[in-house]
Protein backbone atom coordinates (compact mmCIF):
# COMPACT_ATOMS: atom_id res chain seq x y z
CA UNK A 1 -58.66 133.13 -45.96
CA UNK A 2 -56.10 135.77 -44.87
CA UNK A 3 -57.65 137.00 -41.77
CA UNK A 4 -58.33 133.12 -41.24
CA UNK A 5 -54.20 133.12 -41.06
CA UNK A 6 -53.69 136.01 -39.43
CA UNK A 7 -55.20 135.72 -36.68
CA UNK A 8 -54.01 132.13 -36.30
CA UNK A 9 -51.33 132.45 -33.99
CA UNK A 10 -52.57 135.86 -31.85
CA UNK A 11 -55.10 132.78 -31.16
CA UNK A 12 -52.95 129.91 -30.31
CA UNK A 13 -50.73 133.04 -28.33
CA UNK A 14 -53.73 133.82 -26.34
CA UNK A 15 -54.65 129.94 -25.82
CA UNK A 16 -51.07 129.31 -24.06
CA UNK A 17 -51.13 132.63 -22.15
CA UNK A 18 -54.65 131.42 -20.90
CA UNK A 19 -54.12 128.22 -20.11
CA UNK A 20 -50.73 128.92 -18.48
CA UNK A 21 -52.51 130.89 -15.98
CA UNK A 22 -55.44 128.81 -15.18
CA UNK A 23 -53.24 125.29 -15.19
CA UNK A 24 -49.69 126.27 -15.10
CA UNK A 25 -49.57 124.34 -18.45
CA UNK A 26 -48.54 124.82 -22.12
CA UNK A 27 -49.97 121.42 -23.49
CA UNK A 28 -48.61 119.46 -26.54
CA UNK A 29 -50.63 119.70 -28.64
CA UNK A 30 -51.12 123.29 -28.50
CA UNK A 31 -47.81 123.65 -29.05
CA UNK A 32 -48.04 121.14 -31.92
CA UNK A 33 -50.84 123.22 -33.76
CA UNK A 34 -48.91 126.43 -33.29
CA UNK A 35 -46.03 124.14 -35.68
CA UNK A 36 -48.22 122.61 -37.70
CA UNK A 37 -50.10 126.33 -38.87
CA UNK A 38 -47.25 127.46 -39.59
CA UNK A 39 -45.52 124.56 -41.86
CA UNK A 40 -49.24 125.00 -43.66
CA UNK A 41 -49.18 128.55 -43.81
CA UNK A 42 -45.68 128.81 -45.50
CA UNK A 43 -46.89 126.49 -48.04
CA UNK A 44 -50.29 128.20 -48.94
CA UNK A 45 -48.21 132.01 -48.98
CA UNK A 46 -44.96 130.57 -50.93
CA UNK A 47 -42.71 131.46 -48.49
CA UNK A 48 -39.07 131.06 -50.35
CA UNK A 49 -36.95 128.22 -49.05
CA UNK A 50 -34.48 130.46 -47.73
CA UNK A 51 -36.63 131.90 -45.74
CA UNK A 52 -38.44 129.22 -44.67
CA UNK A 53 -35.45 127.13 -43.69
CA UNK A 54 -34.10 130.50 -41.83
CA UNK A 55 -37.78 129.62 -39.77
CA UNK A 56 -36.96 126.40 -39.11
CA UNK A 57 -33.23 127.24 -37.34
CA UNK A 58 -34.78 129.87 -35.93
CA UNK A 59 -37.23 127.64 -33.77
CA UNK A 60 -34.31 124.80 -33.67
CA UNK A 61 -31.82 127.33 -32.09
CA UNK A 62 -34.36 128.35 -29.76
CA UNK A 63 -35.46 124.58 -29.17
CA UNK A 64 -31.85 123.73 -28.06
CA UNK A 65 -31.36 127.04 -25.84
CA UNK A 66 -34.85 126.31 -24.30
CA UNK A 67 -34.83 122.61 -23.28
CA UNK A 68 -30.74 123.36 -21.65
CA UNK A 69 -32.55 125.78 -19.94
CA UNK A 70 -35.67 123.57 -18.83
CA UNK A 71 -32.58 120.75 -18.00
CA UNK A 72 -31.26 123.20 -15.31
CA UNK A 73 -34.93 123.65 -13.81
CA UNK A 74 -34.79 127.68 -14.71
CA UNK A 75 -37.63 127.49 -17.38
CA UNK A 76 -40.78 125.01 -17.64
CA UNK A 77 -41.17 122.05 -20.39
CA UNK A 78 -43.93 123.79 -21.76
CA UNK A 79 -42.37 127.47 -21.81
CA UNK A 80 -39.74 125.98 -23.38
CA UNK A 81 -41.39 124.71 -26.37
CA UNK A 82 -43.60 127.50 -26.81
CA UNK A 83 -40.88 129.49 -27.46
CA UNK A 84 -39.24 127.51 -29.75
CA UNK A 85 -42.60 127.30 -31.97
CA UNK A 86 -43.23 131.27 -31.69
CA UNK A 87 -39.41 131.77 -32.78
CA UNK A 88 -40.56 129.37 -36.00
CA UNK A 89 -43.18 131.70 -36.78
CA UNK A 90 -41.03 134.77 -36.28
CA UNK A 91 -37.87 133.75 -38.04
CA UNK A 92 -34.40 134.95 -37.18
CA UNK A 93 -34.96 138.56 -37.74
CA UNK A 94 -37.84 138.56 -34.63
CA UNK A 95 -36.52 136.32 -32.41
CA UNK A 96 -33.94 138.59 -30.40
CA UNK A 97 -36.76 140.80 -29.91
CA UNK A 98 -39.09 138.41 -28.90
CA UNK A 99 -36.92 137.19 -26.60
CA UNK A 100 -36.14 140.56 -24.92
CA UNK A 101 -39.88 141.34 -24.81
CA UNK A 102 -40.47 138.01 -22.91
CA UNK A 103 -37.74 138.58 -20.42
CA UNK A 104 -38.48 142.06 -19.90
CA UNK A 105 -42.56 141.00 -19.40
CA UNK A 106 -41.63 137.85 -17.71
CA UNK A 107 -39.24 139.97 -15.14
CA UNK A 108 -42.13 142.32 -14.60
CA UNK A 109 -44.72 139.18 -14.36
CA UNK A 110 -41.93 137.54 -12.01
CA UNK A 111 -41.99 140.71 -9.55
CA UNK A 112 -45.41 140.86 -9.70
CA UNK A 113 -46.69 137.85 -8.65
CA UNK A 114 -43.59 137.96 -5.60
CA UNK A 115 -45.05 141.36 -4.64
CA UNK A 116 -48.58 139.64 -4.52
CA UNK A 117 -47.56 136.44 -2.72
CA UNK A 118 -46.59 138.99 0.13
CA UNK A 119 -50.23 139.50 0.72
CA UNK A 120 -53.06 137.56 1.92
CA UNK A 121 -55.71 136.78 -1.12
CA UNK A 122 -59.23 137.60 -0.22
CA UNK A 123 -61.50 135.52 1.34
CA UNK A 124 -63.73 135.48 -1.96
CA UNK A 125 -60.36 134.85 -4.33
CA UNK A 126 -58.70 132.02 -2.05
CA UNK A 127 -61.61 129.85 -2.88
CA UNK A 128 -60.90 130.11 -6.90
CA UNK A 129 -58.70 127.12 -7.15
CA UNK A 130 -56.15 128.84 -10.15
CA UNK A 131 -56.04 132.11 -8.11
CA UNK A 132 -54.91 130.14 -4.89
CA UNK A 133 -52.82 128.04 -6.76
CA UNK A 134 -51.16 130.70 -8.56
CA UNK A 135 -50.75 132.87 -5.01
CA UNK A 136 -48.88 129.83 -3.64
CA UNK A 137 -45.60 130.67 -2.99
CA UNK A 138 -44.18 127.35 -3.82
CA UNK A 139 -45.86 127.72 -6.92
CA UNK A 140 -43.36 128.70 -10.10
CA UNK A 141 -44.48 131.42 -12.38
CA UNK A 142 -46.65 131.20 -15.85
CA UNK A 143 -43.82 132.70 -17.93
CA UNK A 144 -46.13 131.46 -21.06
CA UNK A 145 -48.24 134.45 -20.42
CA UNK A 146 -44.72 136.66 -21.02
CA UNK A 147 -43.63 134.50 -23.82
CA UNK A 148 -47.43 134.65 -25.35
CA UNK A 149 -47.40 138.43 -24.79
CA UNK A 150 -44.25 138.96 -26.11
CA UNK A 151 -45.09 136.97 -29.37
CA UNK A 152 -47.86 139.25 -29.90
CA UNK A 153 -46.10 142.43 -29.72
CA UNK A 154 -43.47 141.04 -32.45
CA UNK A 155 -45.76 139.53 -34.60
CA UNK A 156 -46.89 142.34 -36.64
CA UNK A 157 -43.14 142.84 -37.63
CA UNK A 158 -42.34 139.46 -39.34
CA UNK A 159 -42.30 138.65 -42.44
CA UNK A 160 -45.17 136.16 -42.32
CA UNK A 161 -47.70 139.05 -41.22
CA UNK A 162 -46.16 141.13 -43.48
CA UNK A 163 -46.92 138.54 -46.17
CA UNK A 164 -50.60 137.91 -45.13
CA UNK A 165 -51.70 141.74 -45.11
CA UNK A 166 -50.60 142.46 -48.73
């Protein structure tokens, strides 16, 4: 049962890095699982209220930030609620870290992908429709797959993980 809930969310973090490449999406309902594991999960490990209600602002703080951001077009509808459901699995004490991981990998994605767009793609990679797609220079950038990333790399420091591996 424990590695079942471990690796929950490296999963759903791979799923929105994934997808955000291939469809410049972050669906719903992905987003909605990555919620709804962890309401369950804090319920089958007994995570204190405190704590669990520190979760919750976490992800509500984040939520808020997130969608003023989306409201000034800098950050995608998607982007911004996958961040605000990986902050609710990281809790306060992650969350400025995961945030400066996913601006620091979403810079370097950012820079990338401008650096690339300079270029001409292939012959054999302009017919793969996400490639082209993502090579279009009117195209905005998957900042799930920094966001996704950057979960990952924090994840093994909150207290959830922390909770599942003893």
């Amino acid at each position: 049962m424990n590695s079942i809930a471990l690796l929950y969310f490296p999963l759903f973090m791979a799923l929105a890095a994934t997808s955000d490449l291939l469809t410049m999406k972050i669906s719903n309902r992905l987003v909605l699982a990555l919620v709804a594991g962890f309401l369950v999960l804090a319920l089958v490990i007994n995570l204190p209220l405190q704590q669990f209600m520190m979760h919750i602002a976490a992800g509500l703080v984040v939520l808020a930030v997130a969608f003023s951001f989306f409201a000034f077009g800098w950050v995608g509808g998607g982007d911004a609620k996958l961040a605000a459901a990986t902050s609710l699995w990281l809790g306060f004490g992650m969350t400025l870290p995961y945030l400066v991981y996913a601006a620091l990998m979403g810079g370097a994605l950012t820079l990338g992908l401008l650096l690339l767009r300079r270029y001409p793609l292939p012959g054999m990679l302009a017919k793969v429709a996400w490639v082209d797609r993502l090579h279009d220079k009117k195209t905005g950038i998957p900042y799930g797959i920094a966001l996704a990333a950057a979960g990952l790399v924090t994840y093994a420091d909150t207290t959830i993980f922390q909770l599942l591996i003893q």
